[in-house]
PDB file of N, CA and C in Angstrom:
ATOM      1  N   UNK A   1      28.980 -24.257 -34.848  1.00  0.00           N
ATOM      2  CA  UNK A   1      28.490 -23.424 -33.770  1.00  0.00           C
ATOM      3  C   UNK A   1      27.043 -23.036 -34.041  1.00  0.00           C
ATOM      4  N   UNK A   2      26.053 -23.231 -33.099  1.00  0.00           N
ATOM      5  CA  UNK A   2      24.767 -22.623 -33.372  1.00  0.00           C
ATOM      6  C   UNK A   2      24.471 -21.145 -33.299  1.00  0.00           C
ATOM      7  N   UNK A   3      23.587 -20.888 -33.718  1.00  0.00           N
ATOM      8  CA  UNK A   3      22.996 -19.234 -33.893  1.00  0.00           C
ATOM      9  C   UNK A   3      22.001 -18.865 -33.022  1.00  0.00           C
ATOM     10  N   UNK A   4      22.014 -19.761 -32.111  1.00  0.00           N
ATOM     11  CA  UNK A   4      21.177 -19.564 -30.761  1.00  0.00           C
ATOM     12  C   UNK A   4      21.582 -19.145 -29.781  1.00  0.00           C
ATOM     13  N   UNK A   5      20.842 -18.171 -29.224  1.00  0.00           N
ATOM     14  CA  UNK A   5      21.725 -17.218 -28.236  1.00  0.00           C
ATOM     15  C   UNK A   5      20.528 -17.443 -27.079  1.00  0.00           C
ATOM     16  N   UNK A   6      21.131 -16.718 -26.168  1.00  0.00           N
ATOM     17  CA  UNK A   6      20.130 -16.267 -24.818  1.00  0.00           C
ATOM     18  C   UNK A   6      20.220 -15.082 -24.205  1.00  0.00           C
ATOM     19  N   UNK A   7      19.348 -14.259 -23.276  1.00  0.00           N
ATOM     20  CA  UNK A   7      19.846 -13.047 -22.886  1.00  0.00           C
ATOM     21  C   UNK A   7      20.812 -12.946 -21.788  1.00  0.00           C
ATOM     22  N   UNK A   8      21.615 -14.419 -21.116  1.00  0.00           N
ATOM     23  CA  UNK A   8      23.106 -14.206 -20.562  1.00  0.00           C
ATOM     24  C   UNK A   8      23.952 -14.160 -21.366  1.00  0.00           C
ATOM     25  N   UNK A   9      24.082 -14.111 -22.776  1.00  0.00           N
ATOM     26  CA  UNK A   9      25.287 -13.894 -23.583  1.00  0.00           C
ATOM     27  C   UNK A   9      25.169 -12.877 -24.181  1.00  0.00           C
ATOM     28  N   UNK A  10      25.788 -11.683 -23.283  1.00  0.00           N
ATOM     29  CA  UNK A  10      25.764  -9.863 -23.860  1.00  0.00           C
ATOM     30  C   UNK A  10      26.717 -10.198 -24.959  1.00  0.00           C
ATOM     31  N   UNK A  11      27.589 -10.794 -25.381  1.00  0.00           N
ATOM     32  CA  UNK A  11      28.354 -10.580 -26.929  1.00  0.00           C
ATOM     33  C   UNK A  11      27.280 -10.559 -27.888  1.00  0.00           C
ATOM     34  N   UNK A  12      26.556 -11.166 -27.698  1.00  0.00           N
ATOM     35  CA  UNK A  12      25.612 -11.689 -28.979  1.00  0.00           C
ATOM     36  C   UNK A  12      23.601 -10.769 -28.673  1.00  0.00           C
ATOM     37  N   UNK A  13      23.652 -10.937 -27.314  1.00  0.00           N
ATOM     38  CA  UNK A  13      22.252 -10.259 -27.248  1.00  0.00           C
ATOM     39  C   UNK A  13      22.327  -8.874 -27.222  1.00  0.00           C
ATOM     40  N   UNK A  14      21.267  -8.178 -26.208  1.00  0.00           N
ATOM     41  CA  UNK A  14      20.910  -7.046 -26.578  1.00  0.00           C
ATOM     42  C   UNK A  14      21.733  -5.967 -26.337  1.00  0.00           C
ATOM     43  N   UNK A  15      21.809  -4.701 -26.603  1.00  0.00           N
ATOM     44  CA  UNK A  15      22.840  -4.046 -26.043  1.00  0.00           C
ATOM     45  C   UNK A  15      22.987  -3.383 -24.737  1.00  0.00           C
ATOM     46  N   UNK A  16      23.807  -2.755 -23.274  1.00  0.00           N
ATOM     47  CA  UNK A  16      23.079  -2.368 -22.052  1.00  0.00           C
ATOM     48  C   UNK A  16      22.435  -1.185 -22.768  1.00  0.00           C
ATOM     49  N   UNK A  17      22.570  -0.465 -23.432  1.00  0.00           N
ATOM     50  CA  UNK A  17      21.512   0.607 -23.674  1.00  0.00           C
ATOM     51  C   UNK A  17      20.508   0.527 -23.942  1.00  0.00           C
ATOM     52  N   UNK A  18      19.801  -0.801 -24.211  1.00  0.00           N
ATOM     53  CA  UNK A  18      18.863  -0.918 -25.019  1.00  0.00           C
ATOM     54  C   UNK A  18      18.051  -1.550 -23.825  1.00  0.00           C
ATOM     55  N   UNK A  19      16.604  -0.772 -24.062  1.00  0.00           N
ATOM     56  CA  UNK A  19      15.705  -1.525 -22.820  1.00  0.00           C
ATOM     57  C   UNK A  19      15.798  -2.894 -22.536  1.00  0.00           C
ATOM     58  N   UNK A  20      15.049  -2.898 -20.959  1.00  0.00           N
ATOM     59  CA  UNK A  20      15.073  -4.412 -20.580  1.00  0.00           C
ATOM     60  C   UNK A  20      13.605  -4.831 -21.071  1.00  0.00           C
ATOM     61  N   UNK A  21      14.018  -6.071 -22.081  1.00  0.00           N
ATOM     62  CA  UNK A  21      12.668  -6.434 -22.795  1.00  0.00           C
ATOM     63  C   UNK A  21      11.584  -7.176 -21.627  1.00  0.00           C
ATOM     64  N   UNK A  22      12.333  -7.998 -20.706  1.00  0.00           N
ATOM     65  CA  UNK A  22      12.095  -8.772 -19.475  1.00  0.00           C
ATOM     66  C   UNK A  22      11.113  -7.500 -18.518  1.00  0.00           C
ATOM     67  N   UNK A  23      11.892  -6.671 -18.336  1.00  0.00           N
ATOM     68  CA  UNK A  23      11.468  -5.700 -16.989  1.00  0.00           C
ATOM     69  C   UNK A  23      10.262  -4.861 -17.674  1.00  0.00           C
ATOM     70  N   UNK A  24      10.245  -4.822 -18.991  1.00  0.00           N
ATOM     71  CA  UNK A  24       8.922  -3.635 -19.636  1.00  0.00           C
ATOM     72  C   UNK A  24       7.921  -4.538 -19.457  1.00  0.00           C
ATOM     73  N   UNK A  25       7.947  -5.949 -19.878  1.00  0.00           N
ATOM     74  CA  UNK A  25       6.916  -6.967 -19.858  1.00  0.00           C
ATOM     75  C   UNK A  25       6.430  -7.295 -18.256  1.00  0.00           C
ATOM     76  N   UNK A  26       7.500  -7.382 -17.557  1.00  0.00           N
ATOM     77  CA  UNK A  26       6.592  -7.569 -16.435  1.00  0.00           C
ATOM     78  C   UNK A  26       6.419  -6.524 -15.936  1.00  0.00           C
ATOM     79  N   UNK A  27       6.542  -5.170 -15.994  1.00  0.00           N
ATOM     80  CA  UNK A  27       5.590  -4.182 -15.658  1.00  0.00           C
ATOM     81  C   UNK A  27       4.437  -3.707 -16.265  1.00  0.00           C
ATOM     82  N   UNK A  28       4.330  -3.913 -17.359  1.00  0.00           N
ATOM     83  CA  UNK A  28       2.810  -3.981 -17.934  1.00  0.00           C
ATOM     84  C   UNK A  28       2.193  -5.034 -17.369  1.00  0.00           C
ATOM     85  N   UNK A  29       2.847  -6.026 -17.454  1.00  0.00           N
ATOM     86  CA  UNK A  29       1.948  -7.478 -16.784  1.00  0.00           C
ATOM     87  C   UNK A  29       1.283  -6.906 -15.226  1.00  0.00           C
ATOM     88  N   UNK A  30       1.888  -6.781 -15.081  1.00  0.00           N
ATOM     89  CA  UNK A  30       1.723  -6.295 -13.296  1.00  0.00           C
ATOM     90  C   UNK A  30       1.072  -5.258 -12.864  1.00  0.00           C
ATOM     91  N   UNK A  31       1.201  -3.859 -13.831  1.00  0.00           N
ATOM     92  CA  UNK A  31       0.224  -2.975 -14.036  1.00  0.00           C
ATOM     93  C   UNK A  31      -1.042  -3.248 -14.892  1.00  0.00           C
ATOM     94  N   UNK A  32      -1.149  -4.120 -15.477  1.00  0.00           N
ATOM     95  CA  UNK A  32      -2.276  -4.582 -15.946  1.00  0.00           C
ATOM     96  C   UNK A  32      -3.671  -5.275 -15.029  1.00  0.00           C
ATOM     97  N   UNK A  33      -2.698  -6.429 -14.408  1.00  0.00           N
ATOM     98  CA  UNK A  33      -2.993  -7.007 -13.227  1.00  0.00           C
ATOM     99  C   UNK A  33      -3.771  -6.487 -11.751  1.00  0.00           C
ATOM    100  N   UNK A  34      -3.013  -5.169 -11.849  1.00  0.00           N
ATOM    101  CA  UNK A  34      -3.455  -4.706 -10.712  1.00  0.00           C
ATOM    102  C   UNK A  34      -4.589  -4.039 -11.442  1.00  0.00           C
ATOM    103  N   UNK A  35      -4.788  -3.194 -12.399  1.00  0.00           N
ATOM    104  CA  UNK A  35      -6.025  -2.481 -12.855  1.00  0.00           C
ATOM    105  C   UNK A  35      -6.899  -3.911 -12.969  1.00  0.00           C
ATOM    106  N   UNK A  36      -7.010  -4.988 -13.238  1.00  0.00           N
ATOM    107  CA  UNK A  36      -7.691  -5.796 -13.495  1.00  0.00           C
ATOM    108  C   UNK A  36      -8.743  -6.312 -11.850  1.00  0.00           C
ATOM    109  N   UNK A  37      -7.414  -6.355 -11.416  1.00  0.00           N
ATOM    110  CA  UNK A  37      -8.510  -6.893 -10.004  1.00  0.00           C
ATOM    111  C   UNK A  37      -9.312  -5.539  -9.704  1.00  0.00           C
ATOM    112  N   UNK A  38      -8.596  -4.698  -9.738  1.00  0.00           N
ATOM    113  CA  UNK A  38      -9.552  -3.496  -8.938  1.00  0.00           C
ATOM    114  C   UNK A  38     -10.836  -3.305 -10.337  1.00  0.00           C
ATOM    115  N   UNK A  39     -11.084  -3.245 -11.888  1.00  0.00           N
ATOM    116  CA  UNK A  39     -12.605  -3.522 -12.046  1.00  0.00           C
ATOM    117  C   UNK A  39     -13.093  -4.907 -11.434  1.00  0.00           C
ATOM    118  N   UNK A  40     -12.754  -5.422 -11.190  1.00  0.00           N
ATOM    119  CA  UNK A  40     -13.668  -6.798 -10.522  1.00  0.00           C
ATOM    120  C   UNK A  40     -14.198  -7.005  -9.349  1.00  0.00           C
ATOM    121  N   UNK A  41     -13.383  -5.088  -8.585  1.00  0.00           N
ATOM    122  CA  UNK A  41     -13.559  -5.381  -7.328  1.00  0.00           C
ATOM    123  C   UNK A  41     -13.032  -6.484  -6.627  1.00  0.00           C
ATOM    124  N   UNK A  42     -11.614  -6.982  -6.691  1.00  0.00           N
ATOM    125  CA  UNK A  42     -11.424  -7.545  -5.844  1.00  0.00           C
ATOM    126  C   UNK A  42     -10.058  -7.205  -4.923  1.00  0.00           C
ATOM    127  N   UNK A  43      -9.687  -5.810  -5.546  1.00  0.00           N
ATOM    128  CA  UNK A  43      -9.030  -4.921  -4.480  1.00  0.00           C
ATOM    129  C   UNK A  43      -9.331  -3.462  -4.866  1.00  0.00           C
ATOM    130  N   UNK A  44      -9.325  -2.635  -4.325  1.00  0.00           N
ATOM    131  CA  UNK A  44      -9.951  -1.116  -3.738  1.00  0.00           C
ATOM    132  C   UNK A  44      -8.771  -0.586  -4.737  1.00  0.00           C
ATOM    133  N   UNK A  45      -8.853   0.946  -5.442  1.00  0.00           N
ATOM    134  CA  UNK A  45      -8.061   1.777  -5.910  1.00  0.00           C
ATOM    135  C   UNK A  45      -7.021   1.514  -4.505  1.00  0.00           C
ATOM    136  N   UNK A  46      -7.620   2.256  -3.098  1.00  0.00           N
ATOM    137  CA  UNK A  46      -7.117   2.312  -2.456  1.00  0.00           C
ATOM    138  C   UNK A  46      -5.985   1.364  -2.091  1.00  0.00           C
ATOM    139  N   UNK A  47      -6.323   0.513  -1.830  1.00  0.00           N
ATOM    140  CA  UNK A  47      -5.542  -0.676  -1.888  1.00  0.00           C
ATOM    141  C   UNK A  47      -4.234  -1.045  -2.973  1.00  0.00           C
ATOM    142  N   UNK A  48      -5.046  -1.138  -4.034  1.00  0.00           N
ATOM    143  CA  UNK A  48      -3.417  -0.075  -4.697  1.00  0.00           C
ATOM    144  C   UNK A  48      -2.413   0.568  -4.800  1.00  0.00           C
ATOM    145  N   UNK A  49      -3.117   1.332  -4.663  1.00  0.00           N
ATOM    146  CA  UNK A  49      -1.893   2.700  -4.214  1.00  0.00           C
ATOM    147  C   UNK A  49      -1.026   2.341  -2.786  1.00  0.00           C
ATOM    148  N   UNK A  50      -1.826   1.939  -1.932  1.00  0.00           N
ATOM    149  CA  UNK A  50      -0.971   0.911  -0.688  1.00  0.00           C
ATOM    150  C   UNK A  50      -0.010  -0.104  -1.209  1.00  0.00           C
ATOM    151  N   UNK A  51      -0.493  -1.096  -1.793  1.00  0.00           N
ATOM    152  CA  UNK A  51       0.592  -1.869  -2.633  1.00  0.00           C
ATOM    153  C   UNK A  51       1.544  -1.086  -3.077  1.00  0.00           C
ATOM    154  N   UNK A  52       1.632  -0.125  -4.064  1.00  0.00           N
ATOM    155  CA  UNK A  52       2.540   0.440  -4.663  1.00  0.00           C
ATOM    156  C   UNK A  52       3.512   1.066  -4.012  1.00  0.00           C
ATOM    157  N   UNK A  53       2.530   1.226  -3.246  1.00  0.00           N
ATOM    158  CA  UNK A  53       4.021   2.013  -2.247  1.00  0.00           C
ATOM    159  C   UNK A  53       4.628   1.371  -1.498  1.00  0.00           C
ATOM    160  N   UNK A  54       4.036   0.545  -0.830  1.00  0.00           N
ATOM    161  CA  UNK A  54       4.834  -0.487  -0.148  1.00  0.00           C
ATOM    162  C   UNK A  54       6.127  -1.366  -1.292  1.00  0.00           C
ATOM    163  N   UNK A  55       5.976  -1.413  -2.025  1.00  0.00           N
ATOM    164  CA  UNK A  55       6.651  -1.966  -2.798  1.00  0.00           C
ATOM    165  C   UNK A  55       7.773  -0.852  -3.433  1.00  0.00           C
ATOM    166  N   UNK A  56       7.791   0.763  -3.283  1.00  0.00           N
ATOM    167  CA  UNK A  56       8.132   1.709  -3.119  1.00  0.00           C
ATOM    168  C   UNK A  56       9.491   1.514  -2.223  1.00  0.00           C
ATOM    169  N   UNK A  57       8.522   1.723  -0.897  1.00  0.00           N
ATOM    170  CA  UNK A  57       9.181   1.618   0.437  1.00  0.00           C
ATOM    171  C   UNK A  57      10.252   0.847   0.313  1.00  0.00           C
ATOM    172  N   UNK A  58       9.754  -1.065   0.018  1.00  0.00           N
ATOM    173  CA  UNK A  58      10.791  -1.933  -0.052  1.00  0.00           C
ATOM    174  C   UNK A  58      11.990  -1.877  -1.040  1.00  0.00           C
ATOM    175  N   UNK A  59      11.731  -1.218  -2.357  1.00  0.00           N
ATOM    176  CA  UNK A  59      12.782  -0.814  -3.437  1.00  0.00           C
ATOM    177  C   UNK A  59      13.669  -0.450  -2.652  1.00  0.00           C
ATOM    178  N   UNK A  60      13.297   1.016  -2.242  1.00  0.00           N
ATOM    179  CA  UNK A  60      14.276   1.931  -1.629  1.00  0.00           C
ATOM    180  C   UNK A  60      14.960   1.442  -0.466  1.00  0.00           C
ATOM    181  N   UNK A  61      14.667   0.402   0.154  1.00  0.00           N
ATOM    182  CA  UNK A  61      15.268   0.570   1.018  1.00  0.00           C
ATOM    183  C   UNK A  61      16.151  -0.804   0.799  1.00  0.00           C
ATOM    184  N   UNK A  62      16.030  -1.866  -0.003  1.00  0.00           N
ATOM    185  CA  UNK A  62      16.753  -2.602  -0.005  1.00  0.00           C
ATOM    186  C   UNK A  62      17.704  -2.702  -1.895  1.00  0.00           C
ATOM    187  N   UNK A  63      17.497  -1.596  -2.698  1.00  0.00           N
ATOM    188  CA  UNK A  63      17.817  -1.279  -3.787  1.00  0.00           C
ATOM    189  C   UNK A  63      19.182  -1.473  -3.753  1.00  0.00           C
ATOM    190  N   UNK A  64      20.174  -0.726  -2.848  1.00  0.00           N
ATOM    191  CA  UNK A  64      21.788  -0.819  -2.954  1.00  0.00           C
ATOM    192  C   UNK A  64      22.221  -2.119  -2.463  1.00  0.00           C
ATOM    193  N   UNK A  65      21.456  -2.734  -1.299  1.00  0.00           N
ATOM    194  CA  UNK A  65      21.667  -4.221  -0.956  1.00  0.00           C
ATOM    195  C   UNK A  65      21.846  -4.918  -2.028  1.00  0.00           C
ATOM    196  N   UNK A  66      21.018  -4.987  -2.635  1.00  0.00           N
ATOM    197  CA  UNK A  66      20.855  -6.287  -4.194  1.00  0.00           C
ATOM    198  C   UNK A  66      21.714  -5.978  -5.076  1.00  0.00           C
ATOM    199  N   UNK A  67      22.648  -4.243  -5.010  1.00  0.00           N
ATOM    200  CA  UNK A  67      23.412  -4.531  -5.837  1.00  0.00           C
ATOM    201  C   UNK A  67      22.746  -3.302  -7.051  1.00  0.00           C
ATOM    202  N   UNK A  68      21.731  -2.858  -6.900  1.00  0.00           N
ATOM    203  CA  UNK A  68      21.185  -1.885  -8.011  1.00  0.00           C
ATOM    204  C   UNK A  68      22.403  -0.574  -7.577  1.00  0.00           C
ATOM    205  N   UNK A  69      22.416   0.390  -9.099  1.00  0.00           N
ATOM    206  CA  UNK A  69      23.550   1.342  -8.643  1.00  0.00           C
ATOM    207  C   UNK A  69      22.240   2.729  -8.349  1.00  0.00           C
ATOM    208  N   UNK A  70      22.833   3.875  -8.247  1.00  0.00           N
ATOM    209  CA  UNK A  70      22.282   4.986  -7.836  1.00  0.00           C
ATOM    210  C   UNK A  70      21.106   4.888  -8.656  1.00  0.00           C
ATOM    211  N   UNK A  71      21.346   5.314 -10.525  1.00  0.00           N
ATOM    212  CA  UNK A  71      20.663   5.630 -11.238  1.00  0.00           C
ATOM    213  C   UNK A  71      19.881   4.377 -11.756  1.00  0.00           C
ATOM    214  N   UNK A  72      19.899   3.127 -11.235  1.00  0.00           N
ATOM    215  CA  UNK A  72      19.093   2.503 -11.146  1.00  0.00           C
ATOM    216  C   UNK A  72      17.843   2.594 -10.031  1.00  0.00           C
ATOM    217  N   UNK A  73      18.323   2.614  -8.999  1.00  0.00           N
ATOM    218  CA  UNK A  73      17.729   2.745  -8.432  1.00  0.00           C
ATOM    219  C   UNK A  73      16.950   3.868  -8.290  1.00  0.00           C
ATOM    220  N   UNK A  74      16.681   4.973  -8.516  1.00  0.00           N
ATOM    221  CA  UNK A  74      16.333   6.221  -8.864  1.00  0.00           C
ATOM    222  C   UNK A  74      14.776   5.558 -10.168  1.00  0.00           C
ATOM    223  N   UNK A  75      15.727   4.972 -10.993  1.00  0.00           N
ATOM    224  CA  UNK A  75      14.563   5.120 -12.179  1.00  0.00           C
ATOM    225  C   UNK A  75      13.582   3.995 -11.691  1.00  0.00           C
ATOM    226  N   UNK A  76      13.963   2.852 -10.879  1.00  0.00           N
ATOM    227  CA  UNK A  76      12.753   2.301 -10.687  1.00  0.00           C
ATOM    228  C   UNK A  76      11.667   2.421  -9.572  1.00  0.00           C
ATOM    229  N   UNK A  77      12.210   3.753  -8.560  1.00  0.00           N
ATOM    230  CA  UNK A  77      11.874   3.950  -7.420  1.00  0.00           C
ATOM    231  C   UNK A  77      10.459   5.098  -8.593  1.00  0.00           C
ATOM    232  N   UNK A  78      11.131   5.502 -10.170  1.00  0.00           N
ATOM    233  CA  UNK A  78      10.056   6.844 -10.715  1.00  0.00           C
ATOM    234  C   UNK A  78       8.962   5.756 -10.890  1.00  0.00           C
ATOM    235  N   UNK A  79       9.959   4.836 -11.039  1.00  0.00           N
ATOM    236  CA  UNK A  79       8.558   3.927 -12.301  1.00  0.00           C
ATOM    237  C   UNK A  79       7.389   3.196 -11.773  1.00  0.00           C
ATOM    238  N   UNK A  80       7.618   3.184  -9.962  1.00  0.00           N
ATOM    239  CA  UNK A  80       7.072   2.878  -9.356  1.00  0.00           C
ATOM    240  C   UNK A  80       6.104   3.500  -9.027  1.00  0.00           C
ATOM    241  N   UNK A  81       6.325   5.238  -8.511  1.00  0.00           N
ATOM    242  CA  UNK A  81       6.478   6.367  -8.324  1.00  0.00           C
ATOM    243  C   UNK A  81       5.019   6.708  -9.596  1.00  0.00           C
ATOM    244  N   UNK A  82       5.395   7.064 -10.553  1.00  0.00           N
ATOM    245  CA  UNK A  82       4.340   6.941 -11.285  1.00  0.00           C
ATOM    246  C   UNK A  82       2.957   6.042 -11.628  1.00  0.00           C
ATOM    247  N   UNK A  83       3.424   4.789 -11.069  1.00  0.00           N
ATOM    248  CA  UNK A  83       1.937   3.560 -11.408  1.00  0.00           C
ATOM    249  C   UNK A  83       1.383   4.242 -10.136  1.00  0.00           C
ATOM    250  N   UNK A  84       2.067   4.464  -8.571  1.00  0.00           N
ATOM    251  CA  UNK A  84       0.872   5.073  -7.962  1.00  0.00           C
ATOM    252  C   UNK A  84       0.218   6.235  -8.315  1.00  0.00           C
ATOM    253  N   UNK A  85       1.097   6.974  -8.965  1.00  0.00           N
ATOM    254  CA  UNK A  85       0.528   8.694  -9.034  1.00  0.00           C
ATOM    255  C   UNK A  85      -0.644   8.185 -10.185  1.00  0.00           C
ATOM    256  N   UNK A  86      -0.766   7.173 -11.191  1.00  0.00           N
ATOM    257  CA  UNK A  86      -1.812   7.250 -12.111  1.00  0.00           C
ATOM    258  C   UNK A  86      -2.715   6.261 -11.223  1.00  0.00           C
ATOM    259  N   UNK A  87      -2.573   5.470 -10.521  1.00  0.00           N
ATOM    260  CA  UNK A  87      -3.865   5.316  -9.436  1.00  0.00           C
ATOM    261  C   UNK A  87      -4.429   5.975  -8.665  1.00  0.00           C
ATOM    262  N   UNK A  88      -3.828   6.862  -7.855  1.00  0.00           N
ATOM    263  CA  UNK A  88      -4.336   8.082  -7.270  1.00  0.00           C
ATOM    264  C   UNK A  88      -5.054   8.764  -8.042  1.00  0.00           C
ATOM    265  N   UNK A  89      -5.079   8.876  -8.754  1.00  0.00           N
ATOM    266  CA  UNK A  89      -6.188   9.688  -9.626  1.00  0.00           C
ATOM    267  C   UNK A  89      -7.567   8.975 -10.017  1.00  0.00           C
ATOM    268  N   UNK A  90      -7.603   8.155  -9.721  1.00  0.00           N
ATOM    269  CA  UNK A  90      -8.670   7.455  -9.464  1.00  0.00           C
ATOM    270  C   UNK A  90      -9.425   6.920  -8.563  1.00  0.00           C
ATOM    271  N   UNK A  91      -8.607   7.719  -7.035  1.00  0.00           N
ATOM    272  CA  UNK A  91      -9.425   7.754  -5.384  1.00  0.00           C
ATOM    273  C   UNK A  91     -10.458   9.263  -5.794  1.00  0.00           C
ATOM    274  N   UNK A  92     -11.426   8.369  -5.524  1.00  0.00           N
ATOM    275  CA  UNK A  92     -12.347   9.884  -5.177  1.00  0.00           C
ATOM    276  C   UNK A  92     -13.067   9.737  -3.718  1.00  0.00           C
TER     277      UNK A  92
END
């Protein structure tokens, strides 16, 4: 038997308590991303914070569809919730 696993085999991978290594990475990726275009100017703070929320908007409203439970949905509606609130602070 090999000692190679993947993250569809919960016997052997990570535990559910234990963060999603997948979901932290692509939210830095993505919050990175977005701070990146906006120094280059090639989208507005403003514009941002529009994204974010729109992407807000769409969580919430299609979150129980896909199957996310309450307190999922809750924590990624904060986590969202927060990348705009730390862009907003940077509309002047």
């Amino acid at each position: 038997m090999s000692d190679l696993t993947n993250d569809n085999d919960r016997a052997r991978g990570p535990s559910l308590r234990e963060a999603d290594a997948h979901g932290q990475a692509a939210m830095l990726l993505v919050e990175s991303l977005i701070h990146g275009l906006i120094e280059r100017s090639v989208i507005t703070v403003a514009d941002a914070v529009e994204i974010v929320e729109v992407a807000t908007e769409v969580k919430a409203a299609i979150g129980a569809d896909m199957g996310d439970s309450p307190a999922t949905l809750a924590a990624s509606v904060a986590l969202l919730g927060s990348i705009g609130d730390s862009l907003k602070h940077d509309l002047t």
